[in-house]
Protein backbone atom coordinates (compact mmCIF):
# COMPACT_ATOMS: atom_id res chain seq x y z
CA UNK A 1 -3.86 -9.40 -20.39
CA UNK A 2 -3.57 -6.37 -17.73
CA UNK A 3 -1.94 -2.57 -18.71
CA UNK A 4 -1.16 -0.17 -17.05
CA UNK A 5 -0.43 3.92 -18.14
CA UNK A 6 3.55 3.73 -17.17
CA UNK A 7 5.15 6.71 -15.65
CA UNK A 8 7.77 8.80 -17.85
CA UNK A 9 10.62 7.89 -15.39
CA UNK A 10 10.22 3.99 -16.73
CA UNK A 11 11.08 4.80 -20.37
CA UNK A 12 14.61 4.19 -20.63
CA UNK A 13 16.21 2.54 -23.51
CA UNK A 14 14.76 -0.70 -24.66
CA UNK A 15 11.64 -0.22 -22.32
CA UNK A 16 8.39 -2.00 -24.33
CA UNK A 17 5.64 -0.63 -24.62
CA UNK A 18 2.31 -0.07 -26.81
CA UNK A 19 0.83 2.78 -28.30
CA UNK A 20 -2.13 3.73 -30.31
CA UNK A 21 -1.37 4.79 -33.71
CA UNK A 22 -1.14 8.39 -34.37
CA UNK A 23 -1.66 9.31 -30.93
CA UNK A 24 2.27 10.45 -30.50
CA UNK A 25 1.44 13.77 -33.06
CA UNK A 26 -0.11 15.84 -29.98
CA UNK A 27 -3.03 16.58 -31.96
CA UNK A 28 -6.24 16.26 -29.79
CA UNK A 29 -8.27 13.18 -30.55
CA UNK A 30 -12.12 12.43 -30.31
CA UNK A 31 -12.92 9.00 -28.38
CA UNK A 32 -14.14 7.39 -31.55
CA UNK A 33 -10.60 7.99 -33.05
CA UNK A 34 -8.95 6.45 -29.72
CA UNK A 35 -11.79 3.31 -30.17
CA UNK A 36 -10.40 3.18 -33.88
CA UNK A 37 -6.91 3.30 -33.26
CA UNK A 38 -4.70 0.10 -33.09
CA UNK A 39 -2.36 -0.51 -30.56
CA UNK A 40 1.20 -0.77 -32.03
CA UNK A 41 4.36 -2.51 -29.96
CA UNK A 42 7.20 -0.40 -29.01
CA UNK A 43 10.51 -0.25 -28.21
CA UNK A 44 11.87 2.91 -26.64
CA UNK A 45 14.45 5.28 -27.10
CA UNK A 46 15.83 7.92 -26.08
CA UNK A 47 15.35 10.17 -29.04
CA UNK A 48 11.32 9.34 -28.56
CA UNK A 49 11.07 11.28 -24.78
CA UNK A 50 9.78 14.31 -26.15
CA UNK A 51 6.81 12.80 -27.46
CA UNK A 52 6.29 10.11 -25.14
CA UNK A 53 6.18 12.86 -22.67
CA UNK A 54 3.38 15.10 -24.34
CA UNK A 55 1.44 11.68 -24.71
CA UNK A 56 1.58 11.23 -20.85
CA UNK A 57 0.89 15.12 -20.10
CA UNK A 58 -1.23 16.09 -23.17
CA UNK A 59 -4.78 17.26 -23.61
CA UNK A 60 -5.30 13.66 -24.71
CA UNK A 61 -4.36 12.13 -20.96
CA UNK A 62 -5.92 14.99 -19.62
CA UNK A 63 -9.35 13.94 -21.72
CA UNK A 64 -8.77 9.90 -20.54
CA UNK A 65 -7.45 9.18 -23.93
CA UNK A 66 -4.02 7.87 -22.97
CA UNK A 67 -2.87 6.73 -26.36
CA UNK A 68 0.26 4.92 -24.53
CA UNK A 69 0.36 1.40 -22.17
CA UNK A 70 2.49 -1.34 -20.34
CA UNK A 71 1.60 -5.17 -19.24
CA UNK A 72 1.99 -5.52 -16.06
């Protein structure tokens, strides 16, 4: 199956998604934790933005460790 690293203007309510577990707490990760992590399904909502949005801009994206993805 093919993901892709959604933009922030495609969460809106109900949008699915899948994110690695603990990887929404905007702590910086090492790439064995990101190798470690499981990938967890998702519904969104609105009261989520905030931290969907330092997922997607973080140190973590910033360091290829996008802890957040979309099938195509």
């Amino acid at each position: 199956m093919k993901y892709y690293t959604p933009d922030i203007s495609q969460f809106t309510e109900g949008f699915e998604y899948e994110m690695k577990e603990m990887f929404m707490d905007g702590t910086v990760k090492t790439q064995q934790q990101f190798d470690n992590a499981k990938w967890i399904k998702r519904t969104f909502y609105e009261a989520e933005r905030p931290y969907v949005e330092r997922a997607l801009s973080g140190q973590n994206n910033k360091n290829n460790l996008c802890g957040i993805r979309a099938k195509k």
